[in-house]
N, C-alpha and C. Protein backbone atom coordinates (compact mmCIF):
# COMPACT_ATOMS: atom_id res chain seq x y z
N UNK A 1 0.83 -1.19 0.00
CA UNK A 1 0.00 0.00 0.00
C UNK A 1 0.88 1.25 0.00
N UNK A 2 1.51 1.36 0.72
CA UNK A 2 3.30 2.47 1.13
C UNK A 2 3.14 2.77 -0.24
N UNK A 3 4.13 1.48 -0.75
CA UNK A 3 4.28 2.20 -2.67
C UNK A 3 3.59 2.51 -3.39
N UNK A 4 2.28 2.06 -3.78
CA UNK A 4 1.29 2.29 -4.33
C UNK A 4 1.05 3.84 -4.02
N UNK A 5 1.16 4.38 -2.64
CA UNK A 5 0.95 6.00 -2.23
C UNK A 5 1.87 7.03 -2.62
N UNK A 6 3.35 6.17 -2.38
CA UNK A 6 4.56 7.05 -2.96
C UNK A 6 4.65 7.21 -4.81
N UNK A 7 3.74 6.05 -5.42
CA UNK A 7 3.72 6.03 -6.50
C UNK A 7 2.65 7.33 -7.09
N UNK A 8 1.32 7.11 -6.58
CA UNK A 8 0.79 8.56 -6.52
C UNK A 8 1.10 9.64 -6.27
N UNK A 9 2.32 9.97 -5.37
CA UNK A 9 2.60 11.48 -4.74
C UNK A 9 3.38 11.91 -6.26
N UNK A 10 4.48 10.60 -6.32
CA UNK A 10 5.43 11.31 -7.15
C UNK A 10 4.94 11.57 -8.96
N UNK A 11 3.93 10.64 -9.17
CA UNK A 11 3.13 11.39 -10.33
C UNK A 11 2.40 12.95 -10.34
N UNK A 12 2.01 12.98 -9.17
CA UNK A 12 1.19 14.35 -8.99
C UNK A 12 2.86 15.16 -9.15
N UNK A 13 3.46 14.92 -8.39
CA UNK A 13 4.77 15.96 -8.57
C UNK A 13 5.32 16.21 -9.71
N UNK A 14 5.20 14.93 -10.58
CA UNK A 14 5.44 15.31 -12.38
C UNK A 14 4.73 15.73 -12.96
N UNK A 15 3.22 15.88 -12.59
CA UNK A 15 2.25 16.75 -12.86
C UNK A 15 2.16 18.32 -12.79
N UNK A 16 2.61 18.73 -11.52
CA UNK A 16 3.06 19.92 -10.86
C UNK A 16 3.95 20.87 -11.86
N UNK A 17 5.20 19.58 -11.80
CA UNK A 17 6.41 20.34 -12.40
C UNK A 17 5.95 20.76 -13.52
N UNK A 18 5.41 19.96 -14.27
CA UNK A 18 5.04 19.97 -15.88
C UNK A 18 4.50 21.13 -16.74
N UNK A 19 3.33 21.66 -15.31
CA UNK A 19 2.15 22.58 -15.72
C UNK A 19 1.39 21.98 -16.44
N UNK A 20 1.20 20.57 -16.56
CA UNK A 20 -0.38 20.06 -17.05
C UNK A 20 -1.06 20.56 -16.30
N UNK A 21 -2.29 20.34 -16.94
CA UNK A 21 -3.78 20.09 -16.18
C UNK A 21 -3.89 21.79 -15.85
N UNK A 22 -3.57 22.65 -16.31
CA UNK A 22 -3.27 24.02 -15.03
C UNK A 22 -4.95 24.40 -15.10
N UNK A 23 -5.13 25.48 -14.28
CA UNK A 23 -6.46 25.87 -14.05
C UNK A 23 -6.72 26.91 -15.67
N UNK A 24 -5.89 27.45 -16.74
CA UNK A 24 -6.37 27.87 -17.57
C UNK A 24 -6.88 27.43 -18.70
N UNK A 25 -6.88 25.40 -18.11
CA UNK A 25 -7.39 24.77 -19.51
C UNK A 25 -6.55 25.03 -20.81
N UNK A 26 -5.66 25.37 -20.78
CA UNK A 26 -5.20 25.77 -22.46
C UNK A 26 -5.22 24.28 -23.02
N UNK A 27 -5.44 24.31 -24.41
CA UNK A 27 -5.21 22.65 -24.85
C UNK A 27 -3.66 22.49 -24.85
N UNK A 28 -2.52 23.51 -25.12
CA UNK A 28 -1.60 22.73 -24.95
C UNK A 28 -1.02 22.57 -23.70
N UNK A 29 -1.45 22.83 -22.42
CA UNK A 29 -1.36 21.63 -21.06
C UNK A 29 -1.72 20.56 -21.60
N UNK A 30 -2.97 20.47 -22.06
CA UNK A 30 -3.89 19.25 -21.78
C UNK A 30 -3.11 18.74 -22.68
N UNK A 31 -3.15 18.79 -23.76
CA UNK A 31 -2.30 18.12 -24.71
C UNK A 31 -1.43 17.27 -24.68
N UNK A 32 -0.02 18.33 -23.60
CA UNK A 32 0.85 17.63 -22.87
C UNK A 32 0.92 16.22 -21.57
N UNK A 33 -0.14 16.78 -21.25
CA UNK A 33 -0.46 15.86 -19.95
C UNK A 33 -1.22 14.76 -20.57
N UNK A 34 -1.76 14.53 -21.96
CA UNK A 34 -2.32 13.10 -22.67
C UNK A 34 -0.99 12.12 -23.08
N UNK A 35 -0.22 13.31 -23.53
CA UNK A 35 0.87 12.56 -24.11
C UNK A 35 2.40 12.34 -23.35
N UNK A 36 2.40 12.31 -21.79
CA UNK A 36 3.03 12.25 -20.93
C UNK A 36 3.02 10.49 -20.56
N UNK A 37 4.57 9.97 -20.99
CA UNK A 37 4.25 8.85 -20.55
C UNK A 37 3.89 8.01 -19.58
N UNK A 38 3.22 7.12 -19.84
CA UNK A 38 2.47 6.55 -17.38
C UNK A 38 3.40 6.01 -16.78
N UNK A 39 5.08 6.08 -17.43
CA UNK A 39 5.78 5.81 -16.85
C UNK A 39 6.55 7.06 -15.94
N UNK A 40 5.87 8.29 -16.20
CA UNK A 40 6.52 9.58 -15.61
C UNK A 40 6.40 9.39 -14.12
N UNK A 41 6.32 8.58 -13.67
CA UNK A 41 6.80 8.58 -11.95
C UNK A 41 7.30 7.49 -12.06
N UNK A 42 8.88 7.36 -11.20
CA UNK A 42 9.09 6.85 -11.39
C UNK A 42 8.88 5.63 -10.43
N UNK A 43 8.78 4.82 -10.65
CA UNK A 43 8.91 3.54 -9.62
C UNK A 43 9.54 3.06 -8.21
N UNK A 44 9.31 3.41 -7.11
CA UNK A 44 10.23 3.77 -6.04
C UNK A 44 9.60 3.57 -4.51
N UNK A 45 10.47 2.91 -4.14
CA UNK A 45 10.22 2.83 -2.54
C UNK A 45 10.99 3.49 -1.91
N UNK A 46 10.57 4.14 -0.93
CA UNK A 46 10.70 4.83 0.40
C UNK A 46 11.91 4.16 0.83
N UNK A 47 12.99 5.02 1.13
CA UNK A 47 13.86 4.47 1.72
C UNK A 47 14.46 4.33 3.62
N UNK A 48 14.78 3.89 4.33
CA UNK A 48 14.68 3.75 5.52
C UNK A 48 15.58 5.33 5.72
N UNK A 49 14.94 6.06 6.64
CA UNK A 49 15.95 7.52 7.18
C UNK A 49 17.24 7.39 7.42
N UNK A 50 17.86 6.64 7.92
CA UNK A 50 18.92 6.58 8.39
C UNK A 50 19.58 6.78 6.57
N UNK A 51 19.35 6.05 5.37
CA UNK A 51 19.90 6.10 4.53
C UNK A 51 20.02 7.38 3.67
N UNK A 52 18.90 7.93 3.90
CA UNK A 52 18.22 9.29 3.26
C UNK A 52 19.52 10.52 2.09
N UNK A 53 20.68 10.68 2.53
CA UNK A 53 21.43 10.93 2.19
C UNK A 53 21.21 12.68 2.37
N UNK A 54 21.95 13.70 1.13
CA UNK A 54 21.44 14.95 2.02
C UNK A 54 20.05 15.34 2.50
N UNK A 55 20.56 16.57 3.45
CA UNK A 55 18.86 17.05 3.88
C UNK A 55 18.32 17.90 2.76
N UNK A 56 17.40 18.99 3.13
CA UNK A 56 16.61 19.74 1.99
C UNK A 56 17.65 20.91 1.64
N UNK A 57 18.01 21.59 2.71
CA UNK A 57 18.71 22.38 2.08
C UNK A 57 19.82 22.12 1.72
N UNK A 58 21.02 21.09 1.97
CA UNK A 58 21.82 20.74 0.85
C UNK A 58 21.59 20.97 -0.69
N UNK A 59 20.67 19.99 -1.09
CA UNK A 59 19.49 20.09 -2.10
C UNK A 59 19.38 21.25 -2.51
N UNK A 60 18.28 21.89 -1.79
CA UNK A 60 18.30 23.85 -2.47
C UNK A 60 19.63 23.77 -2.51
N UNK A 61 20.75 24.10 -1.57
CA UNK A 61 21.88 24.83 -2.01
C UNK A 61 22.75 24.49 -3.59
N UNK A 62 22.47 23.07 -4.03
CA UNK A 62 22.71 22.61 -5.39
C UNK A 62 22.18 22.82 -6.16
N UNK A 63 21.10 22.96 -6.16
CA UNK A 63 19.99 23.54 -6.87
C UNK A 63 20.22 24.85 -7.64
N UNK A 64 20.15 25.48 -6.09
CA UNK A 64 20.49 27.58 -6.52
C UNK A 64 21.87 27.05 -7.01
N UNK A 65 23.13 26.80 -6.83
CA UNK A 65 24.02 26.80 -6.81
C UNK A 65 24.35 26.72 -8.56
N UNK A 66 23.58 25.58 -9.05
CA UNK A 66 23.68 25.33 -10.39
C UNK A 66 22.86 25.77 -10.98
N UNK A 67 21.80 26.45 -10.82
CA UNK A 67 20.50 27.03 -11.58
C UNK A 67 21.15 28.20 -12.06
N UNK A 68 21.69 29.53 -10.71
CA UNK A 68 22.03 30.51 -10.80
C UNK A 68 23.72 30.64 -11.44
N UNK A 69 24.61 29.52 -11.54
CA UNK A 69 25.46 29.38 -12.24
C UNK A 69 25.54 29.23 -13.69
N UNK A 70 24.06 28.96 -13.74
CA UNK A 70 23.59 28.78 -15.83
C UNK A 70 22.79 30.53 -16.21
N UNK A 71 22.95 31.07 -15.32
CA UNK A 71 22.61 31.88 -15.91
C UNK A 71 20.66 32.25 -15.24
N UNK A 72 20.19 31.56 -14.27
CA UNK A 72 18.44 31.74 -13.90
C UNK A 72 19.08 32.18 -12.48
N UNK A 73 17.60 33.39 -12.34
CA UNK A 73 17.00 34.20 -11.23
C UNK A 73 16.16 33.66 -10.39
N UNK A 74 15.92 33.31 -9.43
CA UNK A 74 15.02 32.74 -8.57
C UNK A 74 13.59 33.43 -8.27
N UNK A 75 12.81 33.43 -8.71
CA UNK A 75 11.69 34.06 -8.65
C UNK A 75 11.08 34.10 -7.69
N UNK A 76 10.52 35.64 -7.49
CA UNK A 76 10.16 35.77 -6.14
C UNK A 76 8.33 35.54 -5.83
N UNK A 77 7.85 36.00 -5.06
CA UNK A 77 6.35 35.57 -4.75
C UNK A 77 5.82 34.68 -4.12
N UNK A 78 4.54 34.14 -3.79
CA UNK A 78 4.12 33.50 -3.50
C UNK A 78 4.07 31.85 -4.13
N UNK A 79 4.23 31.05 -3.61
CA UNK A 79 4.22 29.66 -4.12
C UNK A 79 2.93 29.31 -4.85
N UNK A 80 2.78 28.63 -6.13
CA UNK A 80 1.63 28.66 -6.83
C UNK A 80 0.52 27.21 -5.59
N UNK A 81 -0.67 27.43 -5.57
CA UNK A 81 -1.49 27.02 -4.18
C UNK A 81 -1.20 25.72 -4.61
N UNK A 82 -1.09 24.38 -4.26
CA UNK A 82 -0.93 23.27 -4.51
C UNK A 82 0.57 22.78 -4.38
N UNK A 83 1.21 23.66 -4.25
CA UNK A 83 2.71 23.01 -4.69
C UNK A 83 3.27 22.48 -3.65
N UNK A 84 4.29 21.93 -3.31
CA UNK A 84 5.06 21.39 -2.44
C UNK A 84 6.08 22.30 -1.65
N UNK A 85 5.97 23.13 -1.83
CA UNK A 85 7.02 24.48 -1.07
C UNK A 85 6.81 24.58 0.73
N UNK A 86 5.76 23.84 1.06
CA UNK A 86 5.48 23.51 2.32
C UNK A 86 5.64 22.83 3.36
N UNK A 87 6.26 21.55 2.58
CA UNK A 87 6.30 20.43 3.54
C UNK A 87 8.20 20.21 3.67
N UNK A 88 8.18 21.03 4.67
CA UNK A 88 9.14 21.40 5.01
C UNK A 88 10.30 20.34 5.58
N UNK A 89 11.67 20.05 5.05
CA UNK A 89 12.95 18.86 4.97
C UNK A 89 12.58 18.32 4.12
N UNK A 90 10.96 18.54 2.92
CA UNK A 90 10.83 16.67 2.74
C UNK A 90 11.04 17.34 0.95
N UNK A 91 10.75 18.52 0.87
CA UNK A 91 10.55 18.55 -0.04
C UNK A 91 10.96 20.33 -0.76
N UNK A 92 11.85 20.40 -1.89
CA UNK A 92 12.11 21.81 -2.34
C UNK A 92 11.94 21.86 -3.64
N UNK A 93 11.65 22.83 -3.41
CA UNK A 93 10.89 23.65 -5.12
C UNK A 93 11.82 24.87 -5.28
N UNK A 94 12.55 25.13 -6.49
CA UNK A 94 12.90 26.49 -6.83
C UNK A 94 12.37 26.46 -8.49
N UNK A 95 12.01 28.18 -8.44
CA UNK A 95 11.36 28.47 -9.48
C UNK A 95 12.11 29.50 -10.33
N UNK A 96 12.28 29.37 -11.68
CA UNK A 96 13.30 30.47 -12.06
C UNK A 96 12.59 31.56 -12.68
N UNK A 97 12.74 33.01 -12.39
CA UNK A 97 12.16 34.03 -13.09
C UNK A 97 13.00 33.95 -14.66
N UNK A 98 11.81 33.34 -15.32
CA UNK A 98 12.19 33.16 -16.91
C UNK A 98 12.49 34.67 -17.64
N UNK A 99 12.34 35.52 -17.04
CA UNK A 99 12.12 37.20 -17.53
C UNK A 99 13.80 37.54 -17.73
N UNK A 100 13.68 36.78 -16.73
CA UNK A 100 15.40 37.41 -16.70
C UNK A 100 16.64 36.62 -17.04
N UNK A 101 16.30 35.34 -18.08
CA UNK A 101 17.23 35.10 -18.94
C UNK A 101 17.52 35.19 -20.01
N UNK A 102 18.55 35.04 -20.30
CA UNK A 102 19.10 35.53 -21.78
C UNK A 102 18.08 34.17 -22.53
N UNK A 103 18.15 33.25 -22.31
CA UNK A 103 18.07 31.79 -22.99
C UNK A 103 17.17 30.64 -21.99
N UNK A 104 16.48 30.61 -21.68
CA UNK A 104 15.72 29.34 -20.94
C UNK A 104 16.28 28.10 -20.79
N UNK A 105 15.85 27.69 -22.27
CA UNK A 105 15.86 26.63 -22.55
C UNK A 105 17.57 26.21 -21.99
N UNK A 106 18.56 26.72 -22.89
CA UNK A 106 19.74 26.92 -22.75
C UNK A 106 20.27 26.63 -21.09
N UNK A 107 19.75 27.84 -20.23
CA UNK A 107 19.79 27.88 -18.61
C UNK A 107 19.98 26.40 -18.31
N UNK A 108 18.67 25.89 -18.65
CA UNK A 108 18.49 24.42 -18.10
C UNK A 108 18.80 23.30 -18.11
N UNK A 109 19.37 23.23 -19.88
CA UNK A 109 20.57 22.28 -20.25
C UNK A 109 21.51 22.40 -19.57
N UNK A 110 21.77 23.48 -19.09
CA UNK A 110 23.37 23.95 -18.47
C UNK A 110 22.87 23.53 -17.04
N UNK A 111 21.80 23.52 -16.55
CA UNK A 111 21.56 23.16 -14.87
C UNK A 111 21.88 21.68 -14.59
N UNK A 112 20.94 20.80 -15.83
CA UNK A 112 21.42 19.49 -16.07
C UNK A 112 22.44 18.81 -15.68
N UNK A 113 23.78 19.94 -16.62
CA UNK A 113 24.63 19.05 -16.42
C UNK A 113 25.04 19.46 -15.04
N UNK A 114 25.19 20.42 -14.82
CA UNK A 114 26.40 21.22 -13.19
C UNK A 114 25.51 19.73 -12.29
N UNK A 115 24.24 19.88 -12.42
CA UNK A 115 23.17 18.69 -11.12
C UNK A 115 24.48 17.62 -11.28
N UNK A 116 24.36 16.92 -12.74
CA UNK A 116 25.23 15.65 -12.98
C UNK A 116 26.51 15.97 -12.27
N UNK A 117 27.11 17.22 -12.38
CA UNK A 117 28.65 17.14 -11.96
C UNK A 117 28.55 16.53 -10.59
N UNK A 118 26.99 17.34 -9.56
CA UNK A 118 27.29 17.25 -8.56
C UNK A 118 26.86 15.80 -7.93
N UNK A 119 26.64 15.28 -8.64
CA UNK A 119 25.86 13.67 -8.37
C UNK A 119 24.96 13.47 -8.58
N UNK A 120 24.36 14.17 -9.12
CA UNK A 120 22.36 13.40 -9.69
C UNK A 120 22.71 12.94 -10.78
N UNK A 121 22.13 12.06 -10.50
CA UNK A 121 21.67 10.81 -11.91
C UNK A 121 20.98 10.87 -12.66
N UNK A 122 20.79 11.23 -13.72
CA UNK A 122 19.99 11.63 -15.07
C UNK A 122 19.05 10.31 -15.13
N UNK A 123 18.16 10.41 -14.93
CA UNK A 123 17.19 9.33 -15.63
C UNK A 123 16.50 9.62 -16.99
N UNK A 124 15.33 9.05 -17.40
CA UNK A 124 15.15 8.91 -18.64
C UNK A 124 14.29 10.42 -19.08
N UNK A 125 14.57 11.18 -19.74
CA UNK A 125 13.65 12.36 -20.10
C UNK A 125 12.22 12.31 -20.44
N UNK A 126 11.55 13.38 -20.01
CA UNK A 126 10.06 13.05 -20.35
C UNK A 126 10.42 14.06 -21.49
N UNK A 127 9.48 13.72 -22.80
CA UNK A 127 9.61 15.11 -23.65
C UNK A 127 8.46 14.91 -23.67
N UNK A 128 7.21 16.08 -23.52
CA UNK A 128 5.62 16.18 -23.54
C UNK A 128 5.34 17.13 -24.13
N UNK A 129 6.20 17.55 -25.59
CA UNK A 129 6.06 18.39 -26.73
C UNK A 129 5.79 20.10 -25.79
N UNK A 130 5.27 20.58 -25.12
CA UNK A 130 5.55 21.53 -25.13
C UNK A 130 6.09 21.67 -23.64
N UNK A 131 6.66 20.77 -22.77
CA UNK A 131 7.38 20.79 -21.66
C UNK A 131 8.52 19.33 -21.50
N UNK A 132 9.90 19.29 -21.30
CA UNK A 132 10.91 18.80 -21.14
C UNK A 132 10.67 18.36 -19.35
N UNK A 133 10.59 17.18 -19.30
CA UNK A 133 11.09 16.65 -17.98
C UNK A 133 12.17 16.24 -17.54
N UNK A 134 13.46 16.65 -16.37
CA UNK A 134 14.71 15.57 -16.65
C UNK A 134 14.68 15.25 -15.18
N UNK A 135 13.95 14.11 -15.26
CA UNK A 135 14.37 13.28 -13.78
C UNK A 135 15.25 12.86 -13.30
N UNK A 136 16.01 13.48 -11.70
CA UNK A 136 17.35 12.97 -11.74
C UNK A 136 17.00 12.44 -10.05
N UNK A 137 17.99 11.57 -9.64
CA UNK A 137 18.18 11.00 -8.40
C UNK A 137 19.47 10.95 -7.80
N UNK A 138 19.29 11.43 -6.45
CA UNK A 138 21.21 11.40 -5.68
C UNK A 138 20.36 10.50 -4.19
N UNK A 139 20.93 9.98 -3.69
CA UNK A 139 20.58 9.13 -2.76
C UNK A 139 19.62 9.49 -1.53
N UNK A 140 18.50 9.06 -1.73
CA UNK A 140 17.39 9.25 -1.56
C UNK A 140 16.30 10.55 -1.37
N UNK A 141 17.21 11.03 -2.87
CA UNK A 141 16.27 11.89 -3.19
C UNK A 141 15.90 12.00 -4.66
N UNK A 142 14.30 12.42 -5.06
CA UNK A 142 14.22 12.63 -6.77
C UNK A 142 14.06 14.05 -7.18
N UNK A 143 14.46 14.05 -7.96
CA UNK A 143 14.31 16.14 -8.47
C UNK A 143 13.90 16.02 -9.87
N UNK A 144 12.96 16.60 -10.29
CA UNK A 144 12.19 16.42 -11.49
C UNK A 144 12.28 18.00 -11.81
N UNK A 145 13.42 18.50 -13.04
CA UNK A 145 13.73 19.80 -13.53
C UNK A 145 12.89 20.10 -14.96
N UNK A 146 11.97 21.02 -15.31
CA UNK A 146 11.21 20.96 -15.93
C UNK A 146 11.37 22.49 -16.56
N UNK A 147 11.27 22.29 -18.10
CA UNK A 147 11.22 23.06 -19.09
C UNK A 147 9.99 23.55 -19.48
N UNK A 148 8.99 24.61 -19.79
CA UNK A 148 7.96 24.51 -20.39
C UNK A 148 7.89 25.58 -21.50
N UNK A 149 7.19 25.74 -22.50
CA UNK A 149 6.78 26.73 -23.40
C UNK A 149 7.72 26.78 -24.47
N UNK A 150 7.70 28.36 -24.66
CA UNK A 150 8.53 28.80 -25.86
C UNK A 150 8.56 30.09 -25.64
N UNK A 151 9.84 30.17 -26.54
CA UNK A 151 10.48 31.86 -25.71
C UNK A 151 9.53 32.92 -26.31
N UNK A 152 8.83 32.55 -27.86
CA UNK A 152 8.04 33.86 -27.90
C UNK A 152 6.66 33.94 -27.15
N UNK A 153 6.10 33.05 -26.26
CA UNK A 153 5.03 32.60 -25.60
C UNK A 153 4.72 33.46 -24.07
N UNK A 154 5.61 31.74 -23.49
CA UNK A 154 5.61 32.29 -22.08
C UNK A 154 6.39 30.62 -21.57
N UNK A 155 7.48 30.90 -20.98
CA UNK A 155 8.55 29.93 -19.85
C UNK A 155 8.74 29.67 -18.69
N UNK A 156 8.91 28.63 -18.39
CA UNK A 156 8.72 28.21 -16.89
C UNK A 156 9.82 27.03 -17.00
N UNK A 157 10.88 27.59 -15.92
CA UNK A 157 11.91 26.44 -15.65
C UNK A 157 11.94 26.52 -13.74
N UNK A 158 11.56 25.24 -13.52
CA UNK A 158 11.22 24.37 -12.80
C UNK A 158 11.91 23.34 -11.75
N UNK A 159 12.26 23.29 -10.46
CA UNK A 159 12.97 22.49 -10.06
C UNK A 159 12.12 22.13 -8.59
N UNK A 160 11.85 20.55 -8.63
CA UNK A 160 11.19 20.01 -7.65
C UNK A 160 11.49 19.03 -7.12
N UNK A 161 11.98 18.81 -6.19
CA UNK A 161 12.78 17.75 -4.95
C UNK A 161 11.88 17.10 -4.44
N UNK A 162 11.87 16.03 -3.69
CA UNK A 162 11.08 15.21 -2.63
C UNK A 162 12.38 14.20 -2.10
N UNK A 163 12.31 14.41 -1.28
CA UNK A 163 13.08 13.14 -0.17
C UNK A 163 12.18 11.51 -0.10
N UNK A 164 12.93 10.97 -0.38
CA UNK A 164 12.29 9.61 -0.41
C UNK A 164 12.35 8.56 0.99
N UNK A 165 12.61 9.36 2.12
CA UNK A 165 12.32 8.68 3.51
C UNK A 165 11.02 8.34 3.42
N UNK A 166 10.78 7.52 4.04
CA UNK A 166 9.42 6.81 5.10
C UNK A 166 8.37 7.83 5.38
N UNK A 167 9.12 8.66 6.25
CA UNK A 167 8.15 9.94 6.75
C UNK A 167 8.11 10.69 5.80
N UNK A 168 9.07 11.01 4.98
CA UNK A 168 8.28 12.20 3.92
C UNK A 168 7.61 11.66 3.24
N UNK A 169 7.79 10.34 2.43
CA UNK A 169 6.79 10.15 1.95
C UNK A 169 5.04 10.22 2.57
N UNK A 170 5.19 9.98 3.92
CA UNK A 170 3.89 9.80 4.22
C UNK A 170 3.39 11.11 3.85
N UNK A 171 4.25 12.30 4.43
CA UNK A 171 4.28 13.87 4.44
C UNK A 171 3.66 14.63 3.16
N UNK A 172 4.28 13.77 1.68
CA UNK A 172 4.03 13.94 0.67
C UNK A 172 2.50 13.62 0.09
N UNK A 173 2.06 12.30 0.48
CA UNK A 173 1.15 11.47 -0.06
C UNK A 173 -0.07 12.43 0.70
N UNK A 174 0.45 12.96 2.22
CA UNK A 174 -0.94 13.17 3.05
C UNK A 174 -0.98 15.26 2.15
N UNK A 175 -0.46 15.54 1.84
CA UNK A 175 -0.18 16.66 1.18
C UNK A 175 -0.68 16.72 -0.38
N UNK A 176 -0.59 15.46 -0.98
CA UNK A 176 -1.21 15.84 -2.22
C UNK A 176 -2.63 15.10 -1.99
N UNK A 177 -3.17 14.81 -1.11
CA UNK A 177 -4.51 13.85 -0.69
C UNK A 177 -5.16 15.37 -0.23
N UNK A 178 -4.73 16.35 0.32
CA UNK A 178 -5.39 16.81 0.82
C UNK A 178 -5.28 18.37 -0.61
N UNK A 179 -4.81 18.34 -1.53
CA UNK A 179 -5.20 19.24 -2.61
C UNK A 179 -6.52 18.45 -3.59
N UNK A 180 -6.58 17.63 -3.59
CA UNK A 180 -7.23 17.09 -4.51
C UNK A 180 -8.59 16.85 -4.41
């Protein structure tokens, strides 16, 4: 039952990142979110705490560290209502003010790799035609970095953590149970 719950949290979180489904209906969310494979969460059990590896803000600090080294601004404001910016050790979100790069897309390739330098593991890319997923993992944690749009449109680059302990997961599962 555990996995089956952690398997739900972490789809909603590739959901999140993605900007499917958003509240403006555009067809190309929806679009994206039909053609998102059902393999976009990935498969994963909860790992015992003791193994957990860094905490959250390690995490952020790699995060900012390599986001703002490619060239992205951290955007300021309020957290969009649903997101995970709340559940505090288990889980980090940074959001990049797309306004203020030279290049987006670019930024994020370049975040990619600095993540890889620093030990995340590239897993398999989601491409959902008008948003890039790159799921990566460092020991017991997943970060799902997400591309969306087009530069003459409107951009959203994306970075969303979850700790894969026991307790966050519960933290996670009881957090997206209670948006829905």
């Amino acid at each position: 039952m555990r996995k089956a719950k952690w398997a739900a949290a972490a789809a909603g979180v590739v959901l999140l990142v993605s900007g499917c489904g958003g509240e403006d209906g555009s067809k190309a969310k929806d679009d994206a979110k039909d053609k998102a494979p059902a393999s976009a969460a990935p498969e994963t059990s909860a790992v015992p705490d003791e193994e957990a590896g860094p905490d959250a803000e390690t995490v952020r600090e790699e995060i900012e560290k390599a986001a703002t080294g490619a060239g992205l601004t951290k955007a300021g404001g309020p957290a969009p209502e649903g997101s995970l910016d709340d559940i505090e050790g288990c889980a980090v979100v940074w959001r990049a003010d797309t306004e203020q790069s030279e290049d987006n897309k670019k930024a994020y390739e370049a975040t990619i790799a600095e993540l890889a330098e620093q030990g995340w593991e590239k897993q398999e890319l989601i491409d959902a035609e008008v948003s890039l997923i790159q799921p990566m993992e460092k020991k017991g944690w997943a970060l799902n970095v997400s591309y969306s749009g087009s530069p003459d449109v409107y951009e959203s680059v994306v970075f969303e953590g979850i700790s894969e302990t026991e307790e966050c997961g519960d933290k996670i599962v009881e957090a997206m149970e209670g948006t829905s």
